[in-house]
Protein backbone atom coordinates (compact mmCIF):
# COMPACT_ATOMS: atom_id res chain seq x y z
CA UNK A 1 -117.38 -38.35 15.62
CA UNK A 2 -120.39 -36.76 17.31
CA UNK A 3 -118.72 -33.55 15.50
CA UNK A 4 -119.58 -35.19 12.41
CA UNK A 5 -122.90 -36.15 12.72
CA UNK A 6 -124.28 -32.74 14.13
CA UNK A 7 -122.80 -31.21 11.20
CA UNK A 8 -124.04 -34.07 8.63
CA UNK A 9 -127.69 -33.26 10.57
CA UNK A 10 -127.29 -29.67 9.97
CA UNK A 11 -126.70 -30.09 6.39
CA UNK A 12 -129.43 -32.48 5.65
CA UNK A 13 -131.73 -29.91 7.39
CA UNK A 14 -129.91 -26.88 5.33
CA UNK A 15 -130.13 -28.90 1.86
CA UNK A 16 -133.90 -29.97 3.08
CA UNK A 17 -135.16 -26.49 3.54
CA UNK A 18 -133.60 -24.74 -0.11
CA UNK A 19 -135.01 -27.89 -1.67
CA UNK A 20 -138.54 -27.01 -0.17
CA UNK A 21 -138.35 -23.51 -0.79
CA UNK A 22 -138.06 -24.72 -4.62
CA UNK A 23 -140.59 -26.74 -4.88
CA UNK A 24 -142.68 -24.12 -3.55
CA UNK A 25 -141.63 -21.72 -5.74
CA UNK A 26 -142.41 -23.95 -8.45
CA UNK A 27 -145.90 -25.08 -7.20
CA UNK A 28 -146.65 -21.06 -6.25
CA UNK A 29 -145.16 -19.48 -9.08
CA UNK A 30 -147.91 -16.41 -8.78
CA UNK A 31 -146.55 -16.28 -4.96
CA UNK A 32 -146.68 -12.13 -3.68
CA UNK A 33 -145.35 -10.51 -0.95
CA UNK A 34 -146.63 -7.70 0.64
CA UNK A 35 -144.06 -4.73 0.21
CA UNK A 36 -146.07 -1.42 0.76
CA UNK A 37 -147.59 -1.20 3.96
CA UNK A 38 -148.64 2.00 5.92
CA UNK A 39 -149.39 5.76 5.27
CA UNK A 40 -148.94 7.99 2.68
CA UNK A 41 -149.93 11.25 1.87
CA UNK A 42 -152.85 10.26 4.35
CA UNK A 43 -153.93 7.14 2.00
CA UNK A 44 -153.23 3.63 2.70
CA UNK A 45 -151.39 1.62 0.22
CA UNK A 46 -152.83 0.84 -2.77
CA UNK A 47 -153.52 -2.77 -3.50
CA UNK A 48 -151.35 -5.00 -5.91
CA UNK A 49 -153.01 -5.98 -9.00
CA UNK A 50 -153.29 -9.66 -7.73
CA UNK A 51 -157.34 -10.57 -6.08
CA UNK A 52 -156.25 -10.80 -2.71
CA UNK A 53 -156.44 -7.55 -1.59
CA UNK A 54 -159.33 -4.79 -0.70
CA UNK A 55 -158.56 -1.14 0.03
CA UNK A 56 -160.73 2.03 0.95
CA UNK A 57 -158.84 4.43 -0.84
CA UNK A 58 -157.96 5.17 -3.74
CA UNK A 59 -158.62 1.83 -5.28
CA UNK A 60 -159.88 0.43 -8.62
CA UNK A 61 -163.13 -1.67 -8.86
CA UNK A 62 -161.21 -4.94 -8.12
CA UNK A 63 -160.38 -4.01 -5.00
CA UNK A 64 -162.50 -1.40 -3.64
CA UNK A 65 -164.36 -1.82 -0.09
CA UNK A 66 -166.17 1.07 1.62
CA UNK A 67 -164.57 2.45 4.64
CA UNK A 68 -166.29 2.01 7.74
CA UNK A 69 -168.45 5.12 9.10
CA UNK A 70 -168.91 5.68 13.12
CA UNK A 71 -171.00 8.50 14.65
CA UNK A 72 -168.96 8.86 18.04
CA UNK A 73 -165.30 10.37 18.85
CA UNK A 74 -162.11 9.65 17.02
CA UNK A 75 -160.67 8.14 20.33
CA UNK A 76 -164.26 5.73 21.25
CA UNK A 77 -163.98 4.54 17.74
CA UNK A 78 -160.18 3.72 17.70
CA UNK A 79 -161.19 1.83 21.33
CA UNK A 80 -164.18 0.07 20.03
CA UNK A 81 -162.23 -1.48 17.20
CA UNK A 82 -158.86 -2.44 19.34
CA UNK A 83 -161.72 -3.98 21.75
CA UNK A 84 -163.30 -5.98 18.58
CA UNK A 85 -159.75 -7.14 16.84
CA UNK A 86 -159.11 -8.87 20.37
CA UNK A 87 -162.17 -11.04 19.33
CA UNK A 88 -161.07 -11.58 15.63
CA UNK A 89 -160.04 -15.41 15.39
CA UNK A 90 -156.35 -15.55 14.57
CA UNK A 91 -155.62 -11.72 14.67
CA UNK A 92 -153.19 -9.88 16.79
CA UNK A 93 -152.45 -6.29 16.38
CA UNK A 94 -148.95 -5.44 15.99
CA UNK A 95 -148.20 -1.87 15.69
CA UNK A 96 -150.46 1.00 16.67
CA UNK A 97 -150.10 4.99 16.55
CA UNK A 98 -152.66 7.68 17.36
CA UNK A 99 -154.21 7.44 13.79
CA UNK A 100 -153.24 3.61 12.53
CA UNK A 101 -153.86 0.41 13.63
CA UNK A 102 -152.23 -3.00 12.32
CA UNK A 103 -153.03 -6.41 13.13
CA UNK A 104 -151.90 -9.54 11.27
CA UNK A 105 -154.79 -12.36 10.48
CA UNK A 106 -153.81 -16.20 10.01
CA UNK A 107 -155.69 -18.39 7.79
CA UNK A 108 -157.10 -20.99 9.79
CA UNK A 109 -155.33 -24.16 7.55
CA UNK A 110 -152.81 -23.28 6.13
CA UNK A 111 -151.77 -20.21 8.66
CA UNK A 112 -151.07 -18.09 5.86
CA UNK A 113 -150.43 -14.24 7.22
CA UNK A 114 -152.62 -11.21 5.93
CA UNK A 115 -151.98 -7.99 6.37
CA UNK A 116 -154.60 -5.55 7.56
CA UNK A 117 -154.74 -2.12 8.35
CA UNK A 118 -157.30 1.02 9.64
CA UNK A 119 -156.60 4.55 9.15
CA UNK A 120 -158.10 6.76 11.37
CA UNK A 121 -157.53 10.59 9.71
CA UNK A 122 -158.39 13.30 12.03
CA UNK A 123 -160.92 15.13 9.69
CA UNK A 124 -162.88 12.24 8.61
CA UNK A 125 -165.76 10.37 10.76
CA UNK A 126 -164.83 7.13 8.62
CA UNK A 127 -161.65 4.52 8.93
CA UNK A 128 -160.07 3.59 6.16
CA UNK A 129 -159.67 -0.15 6.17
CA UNK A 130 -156.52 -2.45 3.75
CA UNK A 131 -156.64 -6.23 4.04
CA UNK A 132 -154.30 -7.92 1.94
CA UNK A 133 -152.69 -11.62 1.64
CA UNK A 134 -148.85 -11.34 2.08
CA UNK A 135 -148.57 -14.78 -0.65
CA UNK A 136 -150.47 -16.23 -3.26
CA UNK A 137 -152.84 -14.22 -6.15
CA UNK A 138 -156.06 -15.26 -4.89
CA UNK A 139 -157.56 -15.11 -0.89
CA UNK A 140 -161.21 -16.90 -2.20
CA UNK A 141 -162.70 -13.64 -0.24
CA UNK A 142 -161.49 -13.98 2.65
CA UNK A 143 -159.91 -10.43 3.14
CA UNK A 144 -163.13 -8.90 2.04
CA UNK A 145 -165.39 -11.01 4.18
CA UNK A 146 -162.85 -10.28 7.26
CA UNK A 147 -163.31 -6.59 6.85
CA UNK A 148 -167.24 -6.73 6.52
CA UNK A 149 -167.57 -8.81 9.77
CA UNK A 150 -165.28 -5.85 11.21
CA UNK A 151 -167.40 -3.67 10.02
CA UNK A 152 -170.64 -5.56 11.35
CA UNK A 153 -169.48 -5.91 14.89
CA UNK A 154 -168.52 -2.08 14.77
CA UNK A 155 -171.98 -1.22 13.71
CA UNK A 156 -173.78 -3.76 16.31
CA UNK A 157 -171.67 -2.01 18.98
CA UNK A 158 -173.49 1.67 17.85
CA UNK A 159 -169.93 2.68 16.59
């Protein structure tokens, strides 16, 4: 009997969770996922054509940020902005290599993910910066905003 009920549970919770991932695919029909992250040919990724994403290279008007400028070593930037991300509410940096750096950001409601990245190439004095949302077509600004307060601290800290 108790054989029974675990596996009734199970597929109550089964059925619960495809009928929830309808119904939010037919509230979020716009819904994007975040495919292309990374290097290549020493650019980031170019943004998707959705709002919710800002790039420093090679981007249209839509989605075009500066990169951010420092006046010090390659290696004191790349430590200056590891040392602010730690202070970035809701961001942890997942992956790192000699020349890129990628956190993930949470929204602070709704805990949606973003994606953001900094490119450090070895023959500019700039980093290139990506923020994008993984879902949805529209972030209200937040990526943008996220990446200028970035920028900010890295400029208050003589960077």
């Amino acid at each position: 009997m108790y054989r029974l009920t675990a596996l009734s549970q199970r597929l109550h919770s089964i059925t619960f969770k495809i009928f929830l991932t309808l119904i939010i695919s037919v509230i979020l029909p716009g819904v994007t996922w975040v495919t292309g992250l990374g290097i290549d040919n020493g650019h980031l990724i170019s943004c998707p054509a959705s709002d919710n994403c800002v790039v420093s290279q090679n981007a249209d008007a839509n989605h075009n940020i500066e990169p951010i400028t420092y006046h010090v070593d390659r290696e004191k930037a790349k430590e200056v902005l590891l040392k602010v991300l730690t202070v970035v509410p809701r961001t942890e940096v997942i992956e790192q290599t000699d020349n890129y750096i990628h956190p993930l950001s949470k929204s602070r409601i709704f805990k949606f993910v973003d994606g953001v990245e900094f490119y450090l190439p070895v023959d500019e004095s700039v980093i290139h910066i990506r923020s994008a949302s993984r879902v949805g077509e529209s972030d209200l600004g937040v990526n943008p905003r996220r990446m200028e307060q970035i920028r900010l601290a890295m400029r208050d800290l003589n960077i």
